[in-house]
PDB file of N, CA and C in Angstrom:
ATOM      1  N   UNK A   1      13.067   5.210 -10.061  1.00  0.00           N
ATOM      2  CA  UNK A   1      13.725   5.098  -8.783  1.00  0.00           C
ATOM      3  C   UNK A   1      13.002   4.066  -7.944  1.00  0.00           C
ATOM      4  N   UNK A   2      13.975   3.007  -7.605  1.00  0.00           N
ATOM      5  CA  UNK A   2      13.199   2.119  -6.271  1.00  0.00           C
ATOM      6  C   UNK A   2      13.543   2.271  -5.437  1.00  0.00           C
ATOM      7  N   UNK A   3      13.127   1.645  -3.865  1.00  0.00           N
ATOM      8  CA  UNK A   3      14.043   1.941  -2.886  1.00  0.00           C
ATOM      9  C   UNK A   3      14.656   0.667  -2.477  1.00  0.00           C
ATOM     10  N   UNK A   4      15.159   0.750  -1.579  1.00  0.00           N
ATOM     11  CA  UNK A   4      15.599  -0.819  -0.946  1.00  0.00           C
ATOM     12  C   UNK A   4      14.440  -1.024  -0.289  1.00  0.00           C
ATOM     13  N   UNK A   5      14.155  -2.165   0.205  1.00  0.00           N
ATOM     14  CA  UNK A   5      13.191  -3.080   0.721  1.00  0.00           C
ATOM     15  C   UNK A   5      13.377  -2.622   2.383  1.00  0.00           C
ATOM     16  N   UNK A   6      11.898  -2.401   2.830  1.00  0.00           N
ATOM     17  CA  UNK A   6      11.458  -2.318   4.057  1.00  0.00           C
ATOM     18  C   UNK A   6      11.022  -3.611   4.790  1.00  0.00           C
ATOM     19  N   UNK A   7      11.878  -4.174   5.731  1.00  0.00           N
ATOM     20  CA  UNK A   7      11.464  -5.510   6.009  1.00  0.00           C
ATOM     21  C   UNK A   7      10.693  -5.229   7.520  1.00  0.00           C
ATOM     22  N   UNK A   8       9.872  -6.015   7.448  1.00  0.00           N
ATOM     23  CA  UNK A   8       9.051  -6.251   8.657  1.00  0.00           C
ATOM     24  C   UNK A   8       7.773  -7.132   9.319  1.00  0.00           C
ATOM     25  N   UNK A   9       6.444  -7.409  10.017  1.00  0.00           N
ATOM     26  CA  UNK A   9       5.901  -8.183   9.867  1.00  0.00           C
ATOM     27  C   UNK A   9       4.654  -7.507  10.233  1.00  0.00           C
ATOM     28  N   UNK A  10       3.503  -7.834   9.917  1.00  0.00           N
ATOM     29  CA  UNK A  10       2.566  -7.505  10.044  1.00  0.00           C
ATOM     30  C   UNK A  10       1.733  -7.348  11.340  1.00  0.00           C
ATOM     31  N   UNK A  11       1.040  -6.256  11.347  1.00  0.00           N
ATOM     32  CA  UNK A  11       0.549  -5.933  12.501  1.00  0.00           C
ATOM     33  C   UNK A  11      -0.886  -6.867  13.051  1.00  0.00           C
ATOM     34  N   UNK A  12      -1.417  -7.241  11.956  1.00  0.00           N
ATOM     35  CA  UNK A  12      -2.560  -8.055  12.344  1.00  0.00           C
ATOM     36  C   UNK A  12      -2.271  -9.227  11.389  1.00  0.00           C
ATOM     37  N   UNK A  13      -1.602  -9.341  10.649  1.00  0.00           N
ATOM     38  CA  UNK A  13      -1.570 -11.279   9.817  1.00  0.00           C
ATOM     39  C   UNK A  13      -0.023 -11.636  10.580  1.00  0.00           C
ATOM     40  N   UNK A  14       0.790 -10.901  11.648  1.00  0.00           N
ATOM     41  CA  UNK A  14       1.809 -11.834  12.141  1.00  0.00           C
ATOM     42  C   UNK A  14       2.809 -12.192  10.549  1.00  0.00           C
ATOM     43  N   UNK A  15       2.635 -12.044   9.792  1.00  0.00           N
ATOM     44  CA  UNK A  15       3.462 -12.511   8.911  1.00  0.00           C
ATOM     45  C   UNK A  15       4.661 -11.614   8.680  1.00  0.00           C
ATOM     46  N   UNK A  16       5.187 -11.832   7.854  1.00  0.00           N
ATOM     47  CA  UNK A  16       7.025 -11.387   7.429  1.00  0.00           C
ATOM     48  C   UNK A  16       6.447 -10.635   6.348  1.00  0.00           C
ATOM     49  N   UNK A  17       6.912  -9.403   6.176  1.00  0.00           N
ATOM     50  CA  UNK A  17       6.482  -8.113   4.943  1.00  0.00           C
ATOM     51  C   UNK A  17       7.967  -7.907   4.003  1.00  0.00           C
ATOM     52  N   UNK A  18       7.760  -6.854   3.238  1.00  0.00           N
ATOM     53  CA  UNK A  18       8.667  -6.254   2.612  1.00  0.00           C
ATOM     54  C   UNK A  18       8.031  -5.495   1.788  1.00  0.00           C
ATOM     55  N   UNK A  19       8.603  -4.191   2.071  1.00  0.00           N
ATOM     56  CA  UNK A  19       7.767  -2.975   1.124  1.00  0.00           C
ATOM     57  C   UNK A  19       8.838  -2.320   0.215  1.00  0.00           C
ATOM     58  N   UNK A  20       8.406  -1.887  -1.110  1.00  0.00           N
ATOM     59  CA  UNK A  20       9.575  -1.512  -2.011  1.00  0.00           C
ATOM     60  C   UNK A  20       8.720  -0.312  -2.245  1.00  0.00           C
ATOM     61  N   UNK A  21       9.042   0.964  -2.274  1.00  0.00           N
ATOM     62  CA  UNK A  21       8.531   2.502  -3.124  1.00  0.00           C
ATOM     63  C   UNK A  21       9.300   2.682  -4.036  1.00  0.00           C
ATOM     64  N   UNK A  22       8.275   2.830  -5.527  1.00  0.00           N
ATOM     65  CA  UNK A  22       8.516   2.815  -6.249  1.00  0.00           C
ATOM     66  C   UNK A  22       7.848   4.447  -7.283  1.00  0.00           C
ATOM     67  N   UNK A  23       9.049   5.040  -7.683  1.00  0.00           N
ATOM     68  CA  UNK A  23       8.165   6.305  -8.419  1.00  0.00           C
ATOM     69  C   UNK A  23       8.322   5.532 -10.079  1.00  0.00           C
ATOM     70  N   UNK A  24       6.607   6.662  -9.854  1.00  0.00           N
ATOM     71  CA  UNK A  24       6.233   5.572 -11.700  1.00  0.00           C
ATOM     72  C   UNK A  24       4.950   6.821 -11.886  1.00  0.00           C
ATOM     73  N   UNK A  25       4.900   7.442 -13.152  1.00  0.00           N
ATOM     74  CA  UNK A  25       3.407   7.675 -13.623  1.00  0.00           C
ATOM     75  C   UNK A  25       2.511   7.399 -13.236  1.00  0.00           C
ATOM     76  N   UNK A  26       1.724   8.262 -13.098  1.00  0.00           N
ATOM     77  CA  UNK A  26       0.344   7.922 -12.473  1.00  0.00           C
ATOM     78  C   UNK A  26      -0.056   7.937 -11.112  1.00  0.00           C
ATOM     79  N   UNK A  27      -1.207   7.366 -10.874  1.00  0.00           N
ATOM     80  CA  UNK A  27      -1.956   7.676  -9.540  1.00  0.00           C
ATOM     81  C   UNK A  27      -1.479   6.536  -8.636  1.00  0.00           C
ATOM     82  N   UNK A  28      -0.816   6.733  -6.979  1.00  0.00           N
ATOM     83  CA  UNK A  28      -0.870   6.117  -6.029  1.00  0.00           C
ATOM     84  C   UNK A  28      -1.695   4.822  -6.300  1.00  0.00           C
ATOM     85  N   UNK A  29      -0.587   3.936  -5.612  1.00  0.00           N
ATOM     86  CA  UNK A  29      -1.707   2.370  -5.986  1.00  0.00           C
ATOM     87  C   UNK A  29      -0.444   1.502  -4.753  1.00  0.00           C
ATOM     88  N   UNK A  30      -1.188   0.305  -4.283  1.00  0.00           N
ATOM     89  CA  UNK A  30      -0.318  -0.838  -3.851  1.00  0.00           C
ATOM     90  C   UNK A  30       0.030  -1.898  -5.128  1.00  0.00           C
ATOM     91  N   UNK A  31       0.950  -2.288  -4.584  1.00  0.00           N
ATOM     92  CA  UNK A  31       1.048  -3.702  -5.987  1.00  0.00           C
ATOM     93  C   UNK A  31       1.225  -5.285  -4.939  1.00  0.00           C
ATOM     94  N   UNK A  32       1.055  -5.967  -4.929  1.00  0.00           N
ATOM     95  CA  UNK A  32       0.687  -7.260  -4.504  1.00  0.00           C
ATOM     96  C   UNK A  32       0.704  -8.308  -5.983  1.00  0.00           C
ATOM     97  N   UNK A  33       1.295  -9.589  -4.937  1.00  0.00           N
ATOM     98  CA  UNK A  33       1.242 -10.759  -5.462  1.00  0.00           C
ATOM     99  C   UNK A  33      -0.129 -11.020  -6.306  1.00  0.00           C
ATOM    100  N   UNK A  34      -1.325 -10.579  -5.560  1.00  0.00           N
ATOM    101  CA  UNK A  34      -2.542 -10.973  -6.175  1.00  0.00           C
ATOM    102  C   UNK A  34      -2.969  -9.776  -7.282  1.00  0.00           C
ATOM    103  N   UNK A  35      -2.130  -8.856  -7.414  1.00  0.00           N
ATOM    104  CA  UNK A  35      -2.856  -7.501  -8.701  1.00  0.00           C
ATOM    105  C   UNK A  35      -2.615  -6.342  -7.692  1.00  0.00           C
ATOM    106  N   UNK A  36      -2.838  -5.348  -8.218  1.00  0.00           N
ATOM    107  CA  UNK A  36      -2.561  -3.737  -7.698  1.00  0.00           C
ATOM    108  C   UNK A  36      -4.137  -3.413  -7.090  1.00  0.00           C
ATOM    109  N   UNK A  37      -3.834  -2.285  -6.867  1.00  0.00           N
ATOM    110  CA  UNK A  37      -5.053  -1.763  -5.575  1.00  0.00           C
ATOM    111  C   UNK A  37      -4.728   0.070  -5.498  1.00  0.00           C
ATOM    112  N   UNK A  38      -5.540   0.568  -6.108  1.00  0.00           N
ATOM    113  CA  UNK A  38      -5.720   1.936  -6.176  1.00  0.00           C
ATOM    114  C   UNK A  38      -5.760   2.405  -4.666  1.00  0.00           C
ATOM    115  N   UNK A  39      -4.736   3.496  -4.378  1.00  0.00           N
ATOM    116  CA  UNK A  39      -5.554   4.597  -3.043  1.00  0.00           C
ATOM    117  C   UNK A  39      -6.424   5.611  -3.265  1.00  0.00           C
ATOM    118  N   UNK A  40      -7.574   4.535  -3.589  1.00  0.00           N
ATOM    119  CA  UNK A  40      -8.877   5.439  -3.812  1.00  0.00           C
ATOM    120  C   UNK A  40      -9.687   5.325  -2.588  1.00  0.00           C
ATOM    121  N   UNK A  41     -10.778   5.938  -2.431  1.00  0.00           N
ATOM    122  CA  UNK A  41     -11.942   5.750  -1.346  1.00  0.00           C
ATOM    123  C   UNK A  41     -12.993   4.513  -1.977  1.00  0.00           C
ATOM    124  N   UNK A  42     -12.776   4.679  -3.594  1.00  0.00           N
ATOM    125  CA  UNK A  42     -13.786   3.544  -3.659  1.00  0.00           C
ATOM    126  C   UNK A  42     -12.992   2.024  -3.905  1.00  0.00           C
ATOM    127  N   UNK A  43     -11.593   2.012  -2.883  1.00  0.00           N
ATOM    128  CA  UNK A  43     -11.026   0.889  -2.835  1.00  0.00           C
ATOM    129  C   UNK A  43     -11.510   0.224  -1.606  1.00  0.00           C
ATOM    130  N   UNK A  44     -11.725   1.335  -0.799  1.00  0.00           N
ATOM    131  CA  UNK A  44     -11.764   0.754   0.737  1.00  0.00           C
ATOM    132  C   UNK A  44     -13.328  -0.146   0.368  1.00  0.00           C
ATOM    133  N   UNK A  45     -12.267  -1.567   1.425  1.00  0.00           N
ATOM    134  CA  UNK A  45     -13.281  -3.135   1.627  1.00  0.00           C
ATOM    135  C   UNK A  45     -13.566  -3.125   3.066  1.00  0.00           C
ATOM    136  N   UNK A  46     -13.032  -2.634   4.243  1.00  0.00           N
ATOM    137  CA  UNK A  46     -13.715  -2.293   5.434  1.00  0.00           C
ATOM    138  C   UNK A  46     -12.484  -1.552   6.268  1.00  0.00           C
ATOM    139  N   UNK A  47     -13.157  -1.219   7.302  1.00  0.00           N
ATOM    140  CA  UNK A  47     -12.335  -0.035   8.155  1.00  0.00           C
ATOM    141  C   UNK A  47     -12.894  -0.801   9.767  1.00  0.00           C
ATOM    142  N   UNK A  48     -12.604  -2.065   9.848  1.00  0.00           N
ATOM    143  CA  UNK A  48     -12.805  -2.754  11.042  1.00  0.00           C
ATOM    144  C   UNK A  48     -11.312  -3.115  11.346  1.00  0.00           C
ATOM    145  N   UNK A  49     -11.043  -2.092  12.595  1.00  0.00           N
ATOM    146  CA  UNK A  49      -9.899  -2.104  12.999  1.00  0.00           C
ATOM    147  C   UNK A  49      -8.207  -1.417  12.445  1.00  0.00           C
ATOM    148  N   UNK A  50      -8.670  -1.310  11.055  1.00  0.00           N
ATOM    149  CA  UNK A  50      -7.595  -0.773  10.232  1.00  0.00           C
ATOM    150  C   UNK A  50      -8.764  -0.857   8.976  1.00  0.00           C
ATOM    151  N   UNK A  51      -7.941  -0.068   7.812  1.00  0.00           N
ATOM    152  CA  UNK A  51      -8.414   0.430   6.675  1.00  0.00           C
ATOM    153  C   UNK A  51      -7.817  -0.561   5.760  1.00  0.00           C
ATOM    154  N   UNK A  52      -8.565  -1.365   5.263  1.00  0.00           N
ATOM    155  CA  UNK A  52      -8.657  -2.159   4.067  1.00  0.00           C
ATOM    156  C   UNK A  52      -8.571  -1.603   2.562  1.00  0.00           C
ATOM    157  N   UNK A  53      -7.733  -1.868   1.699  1.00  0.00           N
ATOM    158  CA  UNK A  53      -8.092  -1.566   0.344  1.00  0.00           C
ATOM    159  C   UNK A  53      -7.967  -2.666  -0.830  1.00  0.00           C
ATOM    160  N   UNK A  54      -9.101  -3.038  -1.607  1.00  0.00           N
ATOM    161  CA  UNK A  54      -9.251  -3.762  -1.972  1.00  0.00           C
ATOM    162  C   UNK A  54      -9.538  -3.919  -3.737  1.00  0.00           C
ATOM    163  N   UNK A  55      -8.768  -4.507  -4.698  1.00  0.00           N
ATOM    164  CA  UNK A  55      -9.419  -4.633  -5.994  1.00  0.00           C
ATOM    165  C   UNK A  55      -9.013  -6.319  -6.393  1.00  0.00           C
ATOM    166  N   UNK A  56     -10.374  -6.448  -6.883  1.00  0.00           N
ATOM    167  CA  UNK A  56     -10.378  -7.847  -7.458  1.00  0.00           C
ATOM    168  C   UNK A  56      -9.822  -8.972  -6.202  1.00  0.00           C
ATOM    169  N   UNK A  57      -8.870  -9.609  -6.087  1.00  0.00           N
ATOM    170  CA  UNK A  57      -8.754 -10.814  -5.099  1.00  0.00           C
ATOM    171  C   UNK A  57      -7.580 -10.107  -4.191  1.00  0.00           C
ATOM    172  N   UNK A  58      -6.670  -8.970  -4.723  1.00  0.00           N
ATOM    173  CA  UNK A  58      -6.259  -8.027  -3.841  1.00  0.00           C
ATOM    174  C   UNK A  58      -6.493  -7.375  -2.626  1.00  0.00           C
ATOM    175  N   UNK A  59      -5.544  -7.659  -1.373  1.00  0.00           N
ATOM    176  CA  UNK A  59      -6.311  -6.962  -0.581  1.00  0.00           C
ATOM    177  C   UNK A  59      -4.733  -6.319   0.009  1.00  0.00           C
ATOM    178  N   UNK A  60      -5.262  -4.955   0.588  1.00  0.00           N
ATOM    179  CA  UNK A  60      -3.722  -4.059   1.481  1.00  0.00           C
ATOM    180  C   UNK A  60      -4.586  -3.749   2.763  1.00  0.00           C
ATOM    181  N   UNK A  61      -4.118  -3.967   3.571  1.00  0.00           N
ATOM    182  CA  UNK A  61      -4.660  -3.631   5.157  1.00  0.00           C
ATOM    183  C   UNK A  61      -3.630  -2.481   5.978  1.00  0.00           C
ATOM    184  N   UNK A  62      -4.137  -2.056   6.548  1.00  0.00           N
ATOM    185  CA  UNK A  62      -3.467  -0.868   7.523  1.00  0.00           C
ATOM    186  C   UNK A  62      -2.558  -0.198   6.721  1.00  0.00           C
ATOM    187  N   UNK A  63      -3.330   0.642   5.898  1.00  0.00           N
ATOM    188  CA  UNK A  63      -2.706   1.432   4.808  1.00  0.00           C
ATOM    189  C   UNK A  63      -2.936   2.847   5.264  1.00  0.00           C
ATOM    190  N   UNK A  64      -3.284   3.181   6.263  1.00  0.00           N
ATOM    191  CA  UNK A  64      -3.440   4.351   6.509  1.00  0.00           C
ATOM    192  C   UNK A  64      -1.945   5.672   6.980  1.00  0.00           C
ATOM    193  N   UNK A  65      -1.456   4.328   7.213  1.00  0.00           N
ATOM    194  CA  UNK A  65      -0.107   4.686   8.466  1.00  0.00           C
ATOM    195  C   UNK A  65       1.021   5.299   6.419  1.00  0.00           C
ATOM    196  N   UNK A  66       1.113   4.601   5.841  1.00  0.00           N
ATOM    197  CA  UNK A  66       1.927   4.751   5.058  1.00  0.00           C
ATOM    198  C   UNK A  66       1.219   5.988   3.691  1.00  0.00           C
ATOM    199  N   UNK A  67       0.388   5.947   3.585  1.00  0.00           N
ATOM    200  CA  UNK A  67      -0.779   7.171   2.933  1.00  0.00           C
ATOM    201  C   UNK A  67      -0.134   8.212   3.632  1.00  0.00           C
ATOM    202  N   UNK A  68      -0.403   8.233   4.821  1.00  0.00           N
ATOM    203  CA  UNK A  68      -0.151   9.414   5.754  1.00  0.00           C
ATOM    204  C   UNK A  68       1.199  10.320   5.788  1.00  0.00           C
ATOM    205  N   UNK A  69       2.508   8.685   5.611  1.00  0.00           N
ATOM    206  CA  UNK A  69       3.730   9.333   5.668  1.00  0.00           C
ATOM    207  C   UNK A  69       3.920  10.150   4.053  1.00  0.00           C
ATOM    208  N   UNK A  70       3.149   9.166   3.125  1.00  0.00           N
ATOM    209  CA  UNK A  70       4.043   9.545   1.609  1.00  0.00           C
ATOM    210  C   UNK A  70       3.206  10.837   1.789  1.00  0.00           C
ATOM    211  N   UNK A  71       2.077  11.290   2.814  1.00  0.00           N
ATOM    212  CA  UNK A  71       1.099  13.062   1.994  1.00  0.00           C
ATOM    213  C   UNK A  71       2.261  13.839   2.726  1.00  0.00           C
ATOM    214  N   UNK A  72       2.440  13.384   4.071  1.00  0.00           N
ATOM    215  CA  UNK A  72       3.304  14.346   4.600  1.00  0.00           C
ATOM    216  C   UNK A  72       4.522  15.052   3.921  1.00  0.00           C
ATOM    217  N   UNK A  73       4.993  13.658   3.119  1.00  0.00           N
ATOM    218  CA  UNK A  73       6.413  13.924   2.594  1.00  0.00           C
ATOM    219  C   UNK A  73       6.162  14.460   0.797  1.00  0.00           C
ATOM    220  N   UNK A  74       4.744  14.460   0.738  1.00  0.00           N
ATOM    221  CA  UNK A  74       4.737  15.902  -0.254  1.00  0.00           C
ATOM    222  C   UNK A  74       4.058  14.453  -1.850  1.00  0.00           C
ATOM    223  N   UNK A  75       3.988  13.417  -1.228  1.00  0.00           N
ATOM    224  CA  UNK A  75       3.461  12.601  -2.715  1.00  0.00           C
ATOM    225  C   UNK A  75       2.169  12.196  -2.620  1.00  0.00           C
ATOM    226  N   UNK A  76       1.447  12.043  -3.400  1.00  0.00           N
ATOM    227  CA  UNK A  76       0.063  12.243  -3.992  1.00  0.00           C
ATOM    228  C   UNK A  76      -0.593  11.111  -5.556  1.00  0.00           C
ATOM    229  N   UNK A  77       0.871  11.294  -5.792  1.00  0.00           N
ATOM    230  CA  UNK A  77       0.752  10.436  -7.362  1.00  0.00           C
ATOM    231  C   UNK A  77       1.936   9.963  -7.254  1.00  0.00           C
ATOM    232  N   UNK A  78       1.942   8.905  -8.371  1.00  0.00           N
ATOM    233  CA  UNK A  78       3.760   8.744  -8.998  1.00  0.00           C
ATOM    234  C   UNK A  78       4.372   8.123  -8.299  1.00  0.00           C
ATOM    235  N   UNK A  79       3.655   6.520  -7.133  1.00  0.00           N
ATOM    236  CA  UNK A  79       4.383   6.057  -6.473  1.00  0.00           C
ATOM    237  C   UNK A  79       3.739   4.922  -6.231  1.00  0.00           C
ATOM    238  N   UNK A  80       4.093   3.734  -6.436  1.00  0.00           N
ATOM    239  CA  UNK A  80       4.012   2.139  -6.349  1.00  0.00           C
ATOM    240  C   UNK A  80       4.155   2.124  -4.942  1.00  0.00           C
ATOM    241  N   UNK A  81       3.633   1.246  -3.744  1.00  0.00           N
ATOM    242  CA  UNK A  81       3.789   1.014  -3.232  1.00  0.00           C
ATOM    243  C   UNK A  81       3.684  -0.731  -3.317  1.00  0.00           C
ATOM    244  N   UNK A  82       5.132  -1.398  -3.050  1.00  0.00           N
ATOM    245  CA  UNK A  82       5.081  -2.740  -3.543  1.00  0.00           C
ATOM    246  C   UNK A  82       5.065  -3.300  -2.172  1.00  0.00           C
ATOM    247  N   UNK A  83       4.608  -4.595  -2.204  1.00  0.00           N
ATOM    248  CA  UNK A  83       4.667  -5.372  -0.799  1.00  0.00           C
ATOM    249  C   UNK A  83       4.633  -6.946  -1.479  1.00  0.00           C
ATOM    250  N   UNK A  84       5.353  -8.014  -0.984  1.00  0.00           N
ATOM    251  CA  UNK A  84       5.929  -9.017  -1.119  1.00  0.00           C
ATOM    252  C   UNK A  84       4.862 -10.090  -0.608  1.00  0.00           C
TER     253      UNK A  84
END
């Protein structure tokens, strides 16, 4: 299951977004142009100003806000979070 695309722009890079949720096997992760990015604790690259998560040249910023909605709404695993 995907969803349709969440369009919008970023809160601190000003830029143009688009987020796709995606259910898939396995553990919570972002996916990016530059490689994927676990929602782990040993992802976080800094928490100056918003929460960074980071693997290899990957980076997801202000990830806290969307963590928050998918625990509320009951997911934990089993979901791509894609961004453009």
């Amino acid at each position: 299951m995907t969803s349709d695309p969440v369009t919008g722009v970023g809160i601190h890079s000003g830029r143009p977004v688009r987020v796709w949720l995606h259910r898939t096997p396995g553990a919570l992760r972002f996916r990016t142009p530059a490689g994927e990015v676990p929602a782990r604790v040993e992802a976080v690259v800094t928490t100056d100003r918003s929460t960074v998560l980071g693997a290899g040249a990957a980076r997801v910023a202000t990830v806290e806000h969307v963590l928050a909605a998918l625990r509320v709404a009951g997911f934990w695993s089993g979901v791509v979070v894609e961004l453009d």
